[in-house]
Protein backbone atom coordinates (compact mmCIF):
# COMPACT_ATOMS: atom_id res chain seq x y z
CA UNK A 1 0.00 0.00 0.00
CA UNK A 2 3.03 2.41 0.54
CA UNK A 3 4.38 1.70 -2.87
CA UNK A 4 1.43 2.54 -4.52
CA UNK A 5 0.95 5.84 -2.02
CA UNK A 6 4.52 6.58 -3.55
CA UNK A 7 3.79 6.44 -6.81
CA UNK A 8 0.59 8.62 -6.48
CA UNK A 9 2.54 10.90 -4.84
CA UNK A 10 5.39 11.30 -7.50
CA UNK A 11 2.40 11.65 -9.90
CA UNK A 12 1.05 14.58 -8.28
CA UNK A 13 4.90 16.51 -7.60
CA UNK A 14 5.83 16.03 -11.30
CA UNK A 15 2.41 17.48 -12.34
CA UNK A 16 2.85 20.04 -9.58
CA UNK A 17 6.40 20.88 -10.90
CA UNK A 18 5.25 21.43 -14.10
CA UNK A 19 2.35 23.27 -13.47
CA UNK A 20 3.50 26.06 -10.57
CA UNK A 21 6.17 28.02 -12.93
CA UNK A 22 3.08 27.96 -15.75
CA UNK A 23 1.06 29.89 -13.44
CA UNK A 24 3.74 32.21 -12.37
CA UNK A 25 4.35 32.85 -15.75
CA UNK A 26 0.62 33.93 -16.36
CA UNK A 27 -0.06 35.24 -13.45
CA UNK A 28 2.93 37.88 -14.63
CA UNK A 29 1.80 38.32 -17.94
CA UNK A 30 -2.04 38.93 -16.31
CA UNK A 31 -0.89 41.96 -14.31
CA UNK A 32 -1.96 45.39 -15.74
CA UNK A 33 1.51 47.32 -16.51
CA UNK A 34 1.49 50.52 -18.29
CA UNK A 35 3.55 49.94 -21.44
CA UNK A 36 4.57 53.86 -21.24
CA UNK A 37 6.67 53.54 -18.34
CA UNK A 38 10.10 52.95 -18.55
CA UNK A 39 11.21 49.94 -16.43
CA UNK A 40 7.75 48.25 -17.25
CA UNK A 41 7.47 44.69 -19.29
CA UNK A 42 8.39 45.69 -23.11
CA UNK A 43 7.50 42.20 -24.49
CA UNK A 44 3.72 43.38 -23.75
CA UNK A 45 4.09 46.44 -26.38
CA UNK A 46 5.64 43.71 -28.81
CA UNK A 47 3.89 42.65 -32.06
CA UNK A 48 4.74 39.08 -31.15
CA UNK A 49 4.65 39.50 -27.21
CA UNK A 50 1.51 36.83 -26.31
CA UNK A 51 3.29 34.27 -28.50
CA UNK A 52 6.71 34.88 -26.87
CA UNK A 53 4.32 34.00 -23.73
CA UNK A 54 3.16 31.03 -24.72
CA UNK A 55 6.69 29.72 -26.24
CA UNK A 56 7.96 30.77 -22.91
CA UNK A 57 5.64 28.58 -20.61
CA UNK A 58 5.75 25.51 -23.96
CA UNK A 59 9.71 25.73 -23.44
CA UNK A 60 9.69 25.36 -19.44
CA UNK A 61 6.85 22.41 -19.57
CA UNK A 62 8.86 20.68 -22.46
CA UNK A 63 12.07 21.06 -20.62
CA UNK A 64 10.89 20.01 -17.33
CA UNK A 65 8.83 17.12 -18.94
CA UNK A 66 12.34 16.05 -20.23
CA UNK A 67 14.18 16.46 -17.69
CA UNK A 68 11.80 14.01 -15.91
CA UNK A 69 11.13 11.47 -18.22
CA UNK A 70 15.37 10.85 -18.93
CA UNK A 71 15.73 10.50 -15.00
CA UNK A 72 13.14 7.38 -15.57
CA UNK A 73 10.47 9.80 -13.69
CA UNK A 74 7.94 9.79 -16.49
CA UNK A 75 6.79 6.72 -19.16
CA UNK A 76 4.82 7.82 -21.94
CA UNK A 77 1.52 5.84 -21.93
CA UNK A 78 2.82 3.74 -25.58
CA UNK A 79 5.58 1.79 -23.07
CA UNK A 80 8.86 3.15 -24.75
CA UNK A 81 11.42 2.73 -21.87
CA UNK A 82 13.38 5.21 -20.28
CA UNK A 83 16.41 5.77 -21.35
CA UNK A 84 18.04 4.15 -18.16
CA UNK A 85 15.81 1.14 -19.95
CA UNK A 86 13.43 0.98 -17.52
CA UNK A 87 9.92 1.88 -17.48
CA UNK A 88 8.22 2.55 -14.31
CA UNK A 89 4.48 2.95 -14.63
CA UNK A 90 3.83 6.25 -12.32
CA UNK A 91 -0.01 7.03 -13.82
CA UNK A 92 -0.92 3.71 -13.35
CA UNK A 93 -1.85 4.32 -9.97
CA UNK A 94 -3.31 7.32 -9.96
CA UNK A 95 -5.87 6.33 -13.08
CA UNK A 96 -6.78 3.41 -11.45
CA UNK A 97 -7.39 5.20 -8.77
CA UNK A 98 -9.42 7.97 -10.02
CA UNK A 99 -11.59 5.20 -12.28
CA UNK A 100 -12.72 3.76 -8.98
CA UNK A 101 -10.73 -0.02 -9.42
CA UNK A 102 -8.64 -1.33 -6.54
């Protein structure tokens, strides 16, 4: 039962991981900052800015999704291995978990 409380857990700190700096980064480019000001964000005044945004927050989930899955973290749901070459099954857990089976 421990195990399987340890894998849930791991589940819920990589999607934690990944998620926290993607909010940080929106909650940033939410804020009202007057362009005019010197000192102020000049990415928002940019032609380009809101996709700069969302390469930003793409780049830090891809990286961090990654980093995870060639530490053995993370294995993708079509069973390609790790490259340590092993495969640990982290979701399963957590899905059958959430789907109501034991």
């Amino acid at each position: 039962m421990s195990g399987r409380m340890n894998e849930i857990m791991k589940v819920l700190t990589i999607i934690a991981t990944i998620f926290i700096p993607l909010s940080f980064i929106a909650g940033v480019y939410g804020m009202n900052f007057d362009t005019q000001l010197p000192g102020n964000m000049p990415e928002l005044s940019w032609p380009y800015g809101y996709v700069f945004a969302l390469g930003l927050m793409l780049l830090s989930a891809g990286g961090m999704l990654l980093y995870f899955w060639r530490k053995g973290w993370v294995a993708s749901s079509m069973n390609l291995t790790a490259p340590t070459g092993r495969a640990p099954a982290l979701c399963h857990g957590l899905i059958s978990q959430l789907a109501g089976g034991r």
